[in-house]
N, C-alpha and C. Protein backbone atom coordinates (compact mmCIF):
# COMPACT_ATOMS: atom_id res chain seq x y z
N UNK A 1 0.84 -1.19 0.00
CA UNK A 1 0.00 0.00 0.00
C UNK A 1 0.88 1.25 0.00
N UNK A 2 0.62 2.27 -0.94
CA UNK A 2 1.50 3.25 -1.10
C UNK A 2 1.17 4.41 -0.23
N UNK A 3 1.70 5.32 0.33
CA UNK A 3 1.46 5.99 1.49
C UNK A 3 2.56 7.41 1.30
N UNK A 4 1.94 8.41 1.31
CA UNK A 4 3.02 9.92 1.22
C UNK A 4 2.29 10.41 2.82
N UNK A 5 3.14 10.66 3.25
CA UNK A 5 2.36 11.53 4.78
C UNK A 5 3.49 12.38 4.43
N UNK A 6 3.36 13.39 4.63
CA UNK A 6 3.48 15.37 4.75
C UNK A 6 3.47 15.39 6.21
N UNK A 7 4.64 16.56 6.11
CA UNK A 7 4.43 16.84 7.64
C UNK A 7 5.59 18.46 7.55
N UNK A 8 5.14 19.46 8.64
CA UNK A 8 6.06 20.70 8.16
C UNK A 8 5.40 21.94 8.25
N UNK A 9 3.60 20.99 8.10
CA UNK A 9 3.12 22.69 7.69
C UNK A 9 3.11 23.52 9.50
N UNK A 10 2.11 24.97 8.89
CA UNK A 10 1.98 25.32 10.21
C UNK A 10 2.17 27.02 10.48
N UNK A 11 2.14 27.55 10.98
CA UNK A 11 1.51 29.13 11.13
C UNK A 11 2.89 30.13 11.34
N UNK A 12 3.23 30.66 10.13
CA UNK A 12 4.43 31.51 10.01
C UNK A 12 4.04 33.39 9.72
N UNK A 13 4.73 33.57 10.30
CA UNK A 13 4.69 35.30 9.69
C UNK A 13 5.29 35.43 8.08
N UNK A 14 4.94 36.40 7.12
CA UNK A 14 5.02 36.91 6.19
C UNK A 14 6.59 37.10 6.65
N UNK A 15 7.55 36.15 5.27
CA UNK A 15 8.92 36.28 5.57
C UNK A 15 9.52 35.24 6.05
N UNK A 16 9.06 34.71 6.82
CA UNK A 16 9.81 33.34 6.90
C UNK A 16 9.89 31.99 6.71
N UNK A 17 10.04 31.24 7.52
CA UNK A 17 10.88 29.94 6.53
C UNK A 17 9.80 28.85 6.98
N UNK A 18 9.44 27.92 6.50
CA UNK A 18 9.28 26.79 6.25
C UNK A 18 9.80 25.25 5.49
N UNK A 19 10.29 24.23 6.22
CA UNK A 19 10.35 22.94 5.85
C UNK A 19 9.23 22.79 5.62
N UNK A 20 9.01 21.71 4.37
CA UNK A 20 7.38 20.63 4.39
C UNK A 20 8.88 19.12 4.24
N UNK A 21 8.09 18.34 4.27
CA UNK A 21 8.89 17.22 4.37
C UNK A 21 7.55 15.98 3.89
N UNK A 22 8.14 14.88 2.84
CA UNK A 22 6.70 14.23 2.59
C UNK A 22 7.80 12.40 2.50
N UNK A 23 7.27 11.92 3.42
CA UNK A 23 7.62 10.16 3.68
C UNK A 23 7.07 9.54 2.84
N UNK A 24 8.07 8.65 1.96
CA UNK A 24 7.16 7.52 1.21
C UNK A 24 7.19 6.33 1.62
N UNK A 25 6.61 5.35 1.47
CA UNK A 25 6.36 3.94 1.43
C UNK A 25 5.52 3.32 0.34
N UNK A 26 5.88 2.19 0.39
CA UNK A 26 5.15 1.29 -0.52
C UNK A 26 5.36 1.66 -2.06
N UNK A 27 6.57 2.44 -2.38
CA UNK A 27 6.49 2.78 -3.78
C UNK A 27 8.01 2.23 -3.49
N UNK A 28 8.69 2.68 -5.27
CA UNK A 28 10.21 2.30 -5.46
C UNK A 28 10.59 3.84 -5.48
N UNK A 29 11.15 4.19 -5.06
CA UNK A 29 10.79 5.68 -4.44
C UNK A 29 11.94 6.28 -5.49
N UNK A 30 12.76 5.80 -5.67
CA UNK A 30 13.58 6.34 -6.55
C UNK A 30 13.62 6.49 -8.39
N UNK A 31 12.57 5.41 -8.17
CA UNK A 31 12.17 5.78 -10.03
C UNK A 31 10.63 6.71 -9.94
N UNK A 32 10.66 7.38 -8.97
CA UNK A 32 9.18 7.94 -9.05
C UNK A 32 9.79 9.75 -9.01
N UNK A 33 9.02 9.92 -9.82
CA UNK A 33 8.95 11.43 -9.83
C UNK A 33 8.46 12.26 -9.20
N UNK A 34 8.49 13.19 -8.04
CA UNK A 34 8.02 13.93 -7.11
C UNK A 34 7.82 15.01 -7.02
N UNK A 35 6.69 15.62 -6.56
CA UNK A 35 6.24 16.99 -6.69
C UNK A 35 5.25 17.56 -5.28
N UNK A 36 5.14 18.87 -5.26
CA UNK A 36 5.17 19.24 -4.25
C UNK A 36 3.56 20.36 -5.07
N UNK A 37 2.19 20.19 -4.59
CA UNK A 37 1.29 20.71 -4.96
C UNK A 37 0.57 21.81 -4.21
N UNK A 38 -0.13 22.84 -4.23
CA UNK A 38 -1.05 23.48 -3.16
C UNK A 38 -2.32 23.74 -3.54
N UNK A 39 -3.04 23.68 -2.84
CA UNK A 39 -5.04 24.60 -3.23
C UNK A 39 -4.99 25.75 -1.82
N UNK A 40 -5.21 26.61 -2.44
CA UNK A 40 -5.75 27.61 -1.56
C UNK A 40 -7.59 27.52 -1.34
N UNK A 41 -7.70 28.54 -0.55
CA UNK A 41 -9.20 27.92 -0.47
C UNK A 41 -9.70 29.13 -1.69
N UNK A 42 -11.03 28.26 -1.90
CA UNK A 42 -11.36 28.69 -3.27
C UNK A 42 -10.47 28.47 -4.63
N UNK A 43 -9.06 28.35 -4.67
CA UNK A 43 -8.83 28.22 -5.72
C UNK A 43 -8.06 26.64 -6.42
N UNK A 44 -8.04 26.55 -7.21
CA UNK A 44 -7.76 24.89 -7.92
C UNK A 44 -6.33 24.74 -7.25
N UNK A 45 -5.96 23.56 -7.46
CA UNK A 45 -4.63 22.74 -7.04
C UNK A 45 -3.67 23.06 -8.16
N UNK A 46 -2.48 23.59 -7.67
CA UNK A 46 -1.26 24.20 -8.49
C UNK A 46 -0.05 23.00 -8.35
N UNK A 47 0.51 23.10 -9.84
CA UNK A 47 1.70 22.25 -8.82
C UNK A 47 2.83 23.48 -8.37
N UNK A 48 3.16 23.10 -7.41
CA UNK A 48 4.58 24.38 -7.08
C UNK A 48 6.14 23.98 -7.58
N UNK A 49 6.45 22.55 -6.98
CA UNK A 49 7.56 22.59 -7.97
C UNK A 49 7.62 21.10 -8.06
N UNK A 50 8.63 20.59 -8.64
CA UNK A 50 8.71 18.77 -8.77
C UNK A 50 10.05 18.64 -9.74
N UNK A 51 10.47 17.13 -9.01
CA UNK A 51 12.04 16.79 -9.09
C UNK A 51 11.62 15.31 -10.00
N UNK A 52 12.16 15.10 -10.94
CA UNK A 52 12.49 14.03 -11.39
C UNK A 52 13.07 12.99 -10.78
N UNK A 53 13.44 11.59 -11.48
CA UNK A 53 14.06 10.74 -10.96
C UNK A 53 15.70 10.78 -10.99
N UNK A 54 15.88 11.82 -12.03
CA UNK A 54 17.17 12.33 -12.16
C UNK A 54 17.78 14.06 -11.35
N UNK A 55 16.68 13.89 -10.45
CA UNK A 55 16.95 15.39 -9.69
C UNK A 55 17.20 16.81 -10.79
N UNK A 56 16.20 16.85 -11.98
CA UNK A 56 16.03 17.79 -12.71
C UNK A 56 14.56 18.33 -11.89
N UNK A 57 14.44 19.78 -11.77
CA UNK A 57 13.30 20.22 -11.02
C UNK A 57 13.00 21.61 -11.61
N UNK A 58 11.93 21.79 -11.78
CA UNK A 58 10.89 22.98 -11.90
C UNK A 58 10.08 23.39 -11.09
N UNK A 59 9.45 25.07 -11.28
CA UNK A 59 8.83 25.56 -10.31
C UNK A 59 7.82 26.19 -10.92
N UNK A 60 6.51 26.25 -10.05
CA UNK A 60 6.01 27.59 -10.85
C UNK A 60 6.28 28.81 -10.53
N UNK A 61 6.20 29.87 -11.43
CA UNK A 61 6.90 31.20 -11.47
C UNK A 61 6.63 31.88 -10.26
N UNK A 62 5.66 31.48 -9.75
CA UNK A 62 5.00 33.06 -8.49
C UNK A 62 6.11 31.98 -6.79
N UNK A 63 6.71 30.69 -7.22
CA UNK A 63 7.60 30.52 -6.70
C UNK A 63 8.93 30.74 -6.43
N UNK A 64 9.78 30.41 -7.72
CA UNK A 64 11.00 30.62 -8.22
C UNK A 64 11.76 31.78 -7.38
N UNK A 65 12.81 31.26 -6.88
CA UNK A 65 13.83 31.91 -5.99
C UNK A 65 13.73 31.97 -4.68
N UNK A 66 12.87 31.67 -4.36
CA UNK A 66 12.21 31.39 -2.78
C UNK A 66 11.90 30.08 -1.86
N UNK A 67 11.35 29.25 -3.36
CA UNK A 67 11.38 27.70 -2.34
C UNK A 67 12.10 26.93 -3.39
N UNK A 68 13.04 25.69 -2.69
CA UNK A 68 14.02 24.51 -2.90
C UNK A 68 13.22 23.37 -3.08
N UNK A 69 12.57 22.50 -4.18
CA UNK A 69 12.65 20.98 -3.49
C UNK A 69 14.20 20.20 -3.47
N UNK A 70 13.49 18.83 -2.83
CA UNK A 70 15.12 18.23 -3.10
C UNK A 70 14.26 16.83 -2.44
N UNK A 71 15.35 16.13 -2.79
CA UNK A 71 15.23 14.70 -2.53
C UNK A 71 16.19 13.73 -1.80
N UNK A 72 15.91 12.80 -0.86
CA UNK A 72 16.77 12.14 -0.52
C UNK A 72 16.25 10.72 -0.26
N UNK A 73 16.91 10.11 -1.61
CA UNK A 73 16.44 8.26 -1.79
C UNK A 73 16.53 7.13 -0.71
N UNK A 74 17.51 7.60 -0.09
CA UNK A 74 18.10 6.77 1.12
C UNK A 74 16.91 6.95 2.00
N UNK A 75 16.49 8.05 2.19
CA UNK A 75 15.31 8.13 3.02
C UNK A 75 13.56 8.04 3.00
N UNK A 76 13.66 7.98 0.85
CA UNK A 76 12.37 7.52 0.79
C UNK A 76 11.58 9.23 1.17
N UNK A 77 12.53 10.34 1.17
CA UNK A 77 11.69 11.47 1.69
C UNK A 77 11.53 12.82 0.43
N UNK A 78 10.99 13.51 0.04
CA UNK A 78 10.75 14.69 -0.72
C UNK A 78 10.67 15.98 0.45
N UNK A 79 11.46 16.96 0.10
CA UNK A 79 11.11 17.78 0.97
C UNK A 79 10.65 19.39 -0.02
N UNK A 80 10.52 20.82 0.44
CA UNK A 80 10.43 21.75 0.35
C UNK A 80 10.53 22.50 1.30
N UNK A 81 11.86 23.36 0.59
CA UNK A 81 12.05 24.13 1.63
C UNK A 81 11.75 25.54 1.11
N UNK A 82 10.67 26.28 2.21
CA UNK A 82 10.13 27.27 1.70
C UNK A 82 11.06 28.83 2.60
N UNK A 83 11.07 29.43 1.54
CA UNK A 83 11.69 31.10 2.25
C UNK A 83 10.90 32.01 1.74
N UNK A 84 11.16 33.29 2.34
CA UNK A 84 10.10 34.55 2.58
C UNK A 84 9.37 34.27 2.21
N UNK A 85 7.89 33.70 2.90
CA UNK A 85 7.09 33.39 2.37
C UNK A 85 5.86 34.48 2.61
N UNK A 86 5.13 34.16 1.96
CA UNK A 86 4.14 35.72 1.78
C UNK A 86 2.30 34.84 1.74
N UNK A 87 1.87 35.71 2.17
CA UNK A 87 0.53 35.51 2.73
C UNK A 87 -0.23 34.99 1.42
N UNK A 88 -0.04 35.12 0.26
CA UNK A 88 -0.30 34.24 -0.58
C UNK A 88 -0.14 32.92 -1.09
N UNK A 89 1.14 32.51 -0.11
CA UNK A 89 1.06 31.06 -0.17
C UNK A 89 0.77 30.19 1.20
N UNK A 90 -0.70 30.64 1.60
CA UNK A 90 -1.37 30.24 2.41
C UNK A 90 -1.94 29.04 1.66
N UNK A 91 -2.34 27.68 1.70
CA UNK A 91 -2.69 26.83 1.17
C UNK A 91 -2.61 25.68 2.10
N UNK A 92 -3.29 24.85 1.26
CA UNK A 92 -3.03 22.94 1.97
C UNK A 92 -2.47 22.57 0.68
N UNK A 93 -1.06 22.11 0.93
CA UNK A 93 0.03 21.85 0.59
C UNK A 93 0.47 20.08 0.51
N UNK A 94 -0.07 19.21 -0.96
CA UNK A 94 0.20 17.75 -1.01
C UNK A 94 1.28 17.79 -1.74
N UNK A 95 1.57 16.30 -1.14
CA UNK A 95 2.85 15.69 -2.03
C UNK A 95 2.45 14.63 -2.97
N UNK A 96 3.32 14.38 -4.09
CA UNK A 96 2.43 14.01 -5.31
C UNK A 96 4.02 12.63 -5.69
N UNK A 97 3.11 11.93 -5.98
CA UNK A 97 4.10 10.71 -6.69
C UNK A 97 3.66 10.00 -7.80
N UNK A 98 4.63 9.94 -9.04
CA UNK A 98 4.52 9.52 -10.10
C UNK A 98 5.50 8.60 -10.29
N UNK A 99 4.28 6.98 -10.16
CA UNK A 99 5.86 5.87 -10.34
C UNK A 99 5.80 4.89 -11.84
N UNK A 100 7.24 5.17 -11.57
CA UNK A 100 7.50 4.84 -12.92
C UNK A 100 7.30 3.22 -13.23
N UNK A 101 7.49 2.70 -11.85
CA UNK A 101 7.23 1.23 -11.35
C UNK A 101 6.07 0.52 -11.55
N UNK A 102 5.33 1.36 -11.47
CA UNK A 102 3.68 1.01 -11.56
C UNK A 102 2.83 1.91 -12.92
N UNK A 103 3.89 1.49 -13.79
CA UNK A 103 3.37 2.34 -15.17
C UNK A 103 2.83 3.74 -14.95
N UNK A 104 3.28 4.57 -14.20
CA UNK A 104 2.57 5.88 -14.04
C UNK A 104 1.88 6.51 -13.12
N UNK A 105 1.38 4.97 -12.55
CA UNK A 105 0.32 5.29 -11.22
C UNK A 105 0.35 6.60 -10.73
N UNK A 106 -0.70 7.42 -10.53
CA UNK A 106 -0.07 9.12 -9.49
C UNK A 106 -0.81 8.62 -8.16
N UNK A 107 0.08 8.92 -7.19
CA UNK A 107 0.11 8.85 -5.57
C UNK A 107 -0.57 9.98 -5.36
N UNK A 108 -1.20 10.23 -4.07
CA UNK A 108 -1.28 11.91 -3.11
C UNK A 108 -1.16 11.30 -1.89
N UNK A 109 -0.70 12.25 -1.08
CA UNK A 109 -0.26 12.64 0.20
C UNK A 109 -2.07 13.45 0.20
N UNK A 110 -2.54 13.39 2.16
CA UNK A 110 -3.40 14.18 2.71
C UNK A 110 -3.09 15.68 2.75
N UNK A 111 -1.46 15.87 2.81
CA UNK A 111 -1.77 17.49 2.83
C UNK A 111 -1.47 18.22 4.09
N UNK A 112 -0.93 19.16 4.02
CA UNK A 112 -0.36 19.79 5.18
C UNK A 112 -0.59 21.27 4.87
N UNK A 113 -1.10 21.77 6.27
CA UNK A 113 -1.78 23.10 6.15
C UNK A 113 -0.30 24.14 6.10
N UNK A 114 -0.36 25.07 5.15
CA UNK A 114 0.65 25.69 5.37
C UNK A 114 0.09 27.77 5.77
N UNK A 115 -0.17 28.53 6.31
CA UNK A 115 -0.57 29.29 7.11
C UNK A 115 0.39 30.98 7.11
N UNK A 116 0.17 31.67 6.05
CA UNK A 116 1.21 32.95 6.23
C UNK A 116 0.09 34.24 6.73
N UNK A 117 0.89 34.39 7.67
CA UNK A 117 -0.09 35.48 8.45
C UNK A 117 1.09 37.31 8.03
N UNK A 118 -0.02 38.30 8.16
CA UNK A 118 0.70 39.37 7.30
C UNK A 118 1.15 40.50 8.19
């Protein structure tokens, strides 16, 4: 059974930092492609950024220069590391898995509240 639990979120001032951190199991964690998603309320699910199986990674733009993903296989973990963060990236914040193992299958994580107060 494949399983992403998130964990990280949580109530920051406008400006600072946040870890999210997302655990896998039950996948081959290293041929799976990983990504890091948000919904604000009211609005649709974005992806924010995502790392390949070859640690090639993209972001979306209203991100770029501010938050890091990264990966570490040994641990089966995806993280994001978020800086100055701004009251617009208030959201519930999933982690997303695409395995290559299971022809494509896409995973979700429940989601972790992430909270920028102004």
């Amino acid at each position: 059974q494949v399983q992403l639990v998130e964990s990280g979120g949580g109530l920051v001032q406008a400006g600072g930092s946040l870890r999210l951190s997302c655990a896998a199991s039950g996948i081959s964690f290293s041929i799976a492609a990983m990504a890091w998603y948000r919904q604000a309320p009211g609005k649709m699910r974005e992806l924010v950024a995502r790392i390949t199986t070859v640690y090639r990674t993209n972001y979306a733009d209203s991100v770029k220069g501010r938050f890091t993903i990264s990966r570490d296989n040994a641990k089966n973990t995806v993280y994001l590391q978020m800086n100055s963060l701004k009251p617009e990236d208030t959201a519930v914040y999933y982690c997303n898995a695409v395995s290559f193992a299971d022809g494509g299958m896409d995973y979700w994580g429940k989601g972790t509240l992430v909270t920028v107060s102004s």
